[in-house]
C-alpha atoms as a PDB file:
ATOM      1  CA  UNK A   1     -14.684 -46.974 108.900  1.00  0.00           C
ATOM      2  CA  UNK A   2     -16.550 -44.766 106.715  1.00  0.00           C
ATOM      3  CA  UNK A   3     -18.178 -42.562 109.197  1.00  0.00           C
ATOM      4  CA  UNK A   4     -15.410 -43.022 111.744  1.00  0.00           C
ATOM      5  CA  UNK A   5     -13.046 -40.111 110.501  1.00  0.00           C
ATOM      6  CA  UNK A   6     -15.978 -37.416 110.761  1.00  0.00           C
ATOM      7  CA  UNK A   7     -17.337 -38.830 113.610  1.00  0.00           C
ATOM      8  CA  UNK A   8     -14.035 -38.151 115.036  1.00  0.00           C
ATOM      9  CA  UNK A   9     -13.765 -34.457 113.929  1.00  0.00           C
ATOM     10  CA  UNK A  10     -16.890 -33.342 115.216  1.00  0.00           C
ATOM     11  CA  UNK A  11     -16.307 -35.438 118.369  1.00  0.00           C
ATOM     12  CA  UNK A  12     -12.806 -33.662 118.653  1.00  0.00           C
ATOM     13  CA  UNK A  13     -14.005 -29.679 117.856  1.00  0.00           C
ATOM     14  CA  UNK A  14     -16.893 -30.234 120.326  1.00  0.00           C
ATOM     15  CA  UNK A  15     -14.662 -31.532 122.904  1.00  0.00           C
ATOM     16  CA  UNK A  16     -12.167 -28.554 121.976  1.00  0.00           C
ATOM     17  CA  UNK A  17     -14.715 -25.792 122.688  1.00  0.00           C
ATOM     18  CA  UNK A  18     -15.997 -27.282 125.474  1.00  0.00           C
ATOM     19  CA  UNK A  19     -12.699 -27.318 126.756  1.00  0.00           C
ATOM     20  CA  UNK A  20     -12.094 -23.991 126.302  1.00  0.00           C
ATOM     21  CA  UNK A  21     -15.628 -22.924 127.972  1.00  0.00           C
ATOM     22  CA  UNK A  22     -14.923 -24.732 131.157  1.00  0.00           C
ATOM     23  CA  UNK A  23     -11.311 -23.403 131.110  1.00  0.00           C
ATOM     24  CA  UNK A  24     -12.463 -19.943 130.895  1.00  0.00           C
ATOM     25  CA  UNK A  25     -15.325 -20.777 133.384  1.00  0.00           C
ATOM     26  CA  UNK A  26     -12.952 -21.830 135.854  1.00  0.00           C
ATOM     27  CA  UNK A  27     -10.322 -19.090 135.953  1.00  0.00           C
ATOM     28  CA  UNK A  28     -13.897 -16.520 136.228  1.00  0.00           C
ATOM     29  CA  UNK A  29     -14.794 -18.500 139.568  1.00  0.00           C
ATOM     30  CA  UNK A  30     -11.308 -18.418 140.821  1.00  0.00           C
ATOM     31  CA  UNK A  31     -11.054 -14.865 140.414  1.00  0.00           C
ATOM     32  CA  UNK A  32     -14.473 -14.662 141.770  1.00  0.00           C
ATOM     33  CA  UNK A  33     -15.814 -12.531 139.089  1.00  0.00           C
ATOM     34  CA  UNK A  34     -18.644 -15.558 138.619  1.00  0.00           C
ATOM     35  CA  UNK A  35     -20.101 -16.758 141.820  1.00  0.00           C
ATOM     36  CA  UNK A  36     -20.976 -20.700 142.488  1.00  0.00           C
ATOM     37  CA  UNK A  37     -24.473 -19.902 141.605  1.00  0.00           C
ATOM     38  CA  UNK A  38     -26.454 -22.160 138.932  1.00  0.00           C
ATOM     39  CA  UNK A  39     -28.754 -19.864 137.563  1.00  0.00           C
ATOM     40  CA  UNK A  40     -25.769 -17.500 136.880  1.00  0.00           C
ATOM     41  CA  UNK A  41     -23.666 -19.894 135.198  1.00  0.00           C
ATOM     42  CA  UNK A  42     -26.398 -21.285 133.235  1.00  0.00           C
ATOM     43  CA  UNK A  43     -26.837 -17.528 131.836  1.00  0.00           C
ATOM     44  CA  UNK A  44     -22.899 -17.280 131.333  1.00  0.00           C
ATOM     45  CA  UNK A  45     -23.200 -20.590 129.392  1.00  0.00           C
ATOM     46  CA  UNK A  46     -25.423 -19.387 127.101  1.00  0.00           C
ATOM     47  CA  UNK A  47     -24.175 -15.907 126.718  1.00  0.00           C
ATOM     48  CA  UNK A  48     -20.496 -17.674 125.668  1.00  0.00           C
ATOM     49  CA  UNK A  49     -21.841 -18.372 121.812  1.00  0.00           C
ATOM     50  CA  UNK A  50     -21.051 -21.612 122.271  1.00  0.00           C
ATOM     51  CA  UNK A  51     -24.414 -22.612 120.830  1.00  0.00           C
ATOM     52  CA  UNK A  52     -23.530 -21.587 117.368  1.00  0.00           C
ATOM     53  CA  UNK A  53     -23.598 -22.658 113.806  1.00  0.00           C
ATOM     54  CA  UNK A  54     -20.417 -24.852 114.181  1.00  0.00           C
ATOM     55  CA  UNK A  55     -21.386 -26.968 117.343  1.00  0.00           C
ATOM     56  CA  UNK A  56     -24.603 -27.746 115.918  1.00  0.00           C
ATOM     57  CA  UNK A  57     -23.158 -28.595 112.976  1.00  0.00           C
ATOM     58  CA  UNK A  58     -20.986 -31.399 115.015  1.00  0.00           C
ATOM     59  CA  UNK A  59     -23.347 -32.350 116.921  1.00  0.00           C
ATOM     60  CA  UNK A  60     -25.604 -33.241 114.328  1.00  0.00           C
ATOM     61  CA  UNK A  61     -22.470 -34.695 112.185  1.00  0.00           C
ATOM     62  CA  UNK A  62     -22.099 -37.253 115.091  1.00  0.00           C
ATOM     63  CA  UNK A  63     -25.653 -38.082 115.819  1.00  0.00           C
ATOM     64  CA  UNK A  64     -25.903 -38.597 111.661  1.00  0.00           C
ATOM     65  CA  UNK A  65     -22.650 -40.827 111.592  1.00  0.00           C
ATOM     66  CA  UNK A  66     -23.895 -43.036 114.829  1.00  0.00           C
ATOM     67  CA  UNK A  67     -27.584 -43.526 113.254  1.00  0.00           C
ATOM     68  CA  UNK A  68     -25.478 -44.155 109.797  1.00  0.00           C
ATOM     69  CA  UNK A  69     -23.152 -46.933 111.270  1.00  0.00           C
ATOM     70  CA  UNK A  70     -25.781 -48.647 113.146  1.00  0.00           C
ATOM     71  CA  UNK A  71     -27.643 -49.666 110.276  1.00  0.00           C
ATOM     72  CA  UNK A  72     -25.064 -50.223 108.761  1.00  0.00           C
ATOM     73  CA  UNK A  73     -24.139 -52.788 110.585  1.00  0.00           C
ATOM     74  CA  UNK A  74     -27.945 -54.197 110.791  1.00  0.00           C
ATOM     75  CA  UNK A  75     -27.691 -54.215 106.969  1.00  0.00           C
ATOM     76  CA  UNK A  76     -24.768 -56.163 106.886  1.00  0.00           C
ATOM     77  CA  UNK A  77     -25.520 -58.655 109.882  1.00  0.00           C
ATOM     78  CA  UNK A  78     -28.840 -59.717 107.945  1.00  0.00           C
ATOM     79  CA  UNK A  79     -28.996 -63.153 107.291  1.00  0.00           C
ATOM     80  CA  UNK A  80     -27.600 -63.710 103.462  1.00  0.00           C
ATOM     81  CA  UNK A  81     -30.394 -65.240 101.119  1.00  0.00           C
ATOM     82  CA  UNK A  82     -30.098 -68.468  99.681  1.00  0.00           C
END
């Protein structure tokens, strides 16, 4: 439970922005300001600044809480000592 409710947060902002990246994505195809083209979304990816400060932070909030909670639970699934 402990690293459940930050887990969450991060999980939720990082799921917020890239929400909002493939929203904006979309409408630029539609309109056909961005072609279908890999290499060009790849570059309008990167040029979005959603690789900032923030969504590292996150991501390294959930990779922290995941490598927390499993050992965690290794520590308390050892066998007790008599």
């Amino acid at each position: 439970m402990l690293f459940l409710v930050p887990a969450a947060v991060a999980v939720l902002y990082l799921l917020s922005t890239i929400l909002q990246l493939t929203n904006q994505l979309l409408a630029e195809i539609n309109n056909g300001t961005l072609p279908l083209d890999p290499t060009m979304l790849l570059e309008r990816v990167h040029a979005s600044g959603a690789d900032n400060f923030a969504t590292n932070l996150a991501s390294a909030v959930v990779l922290i809480c995941w490598v927390s909670a499993v050992v965690d639970v290794l520590w308390l699934s050892r066998p007790a000592k008599s």
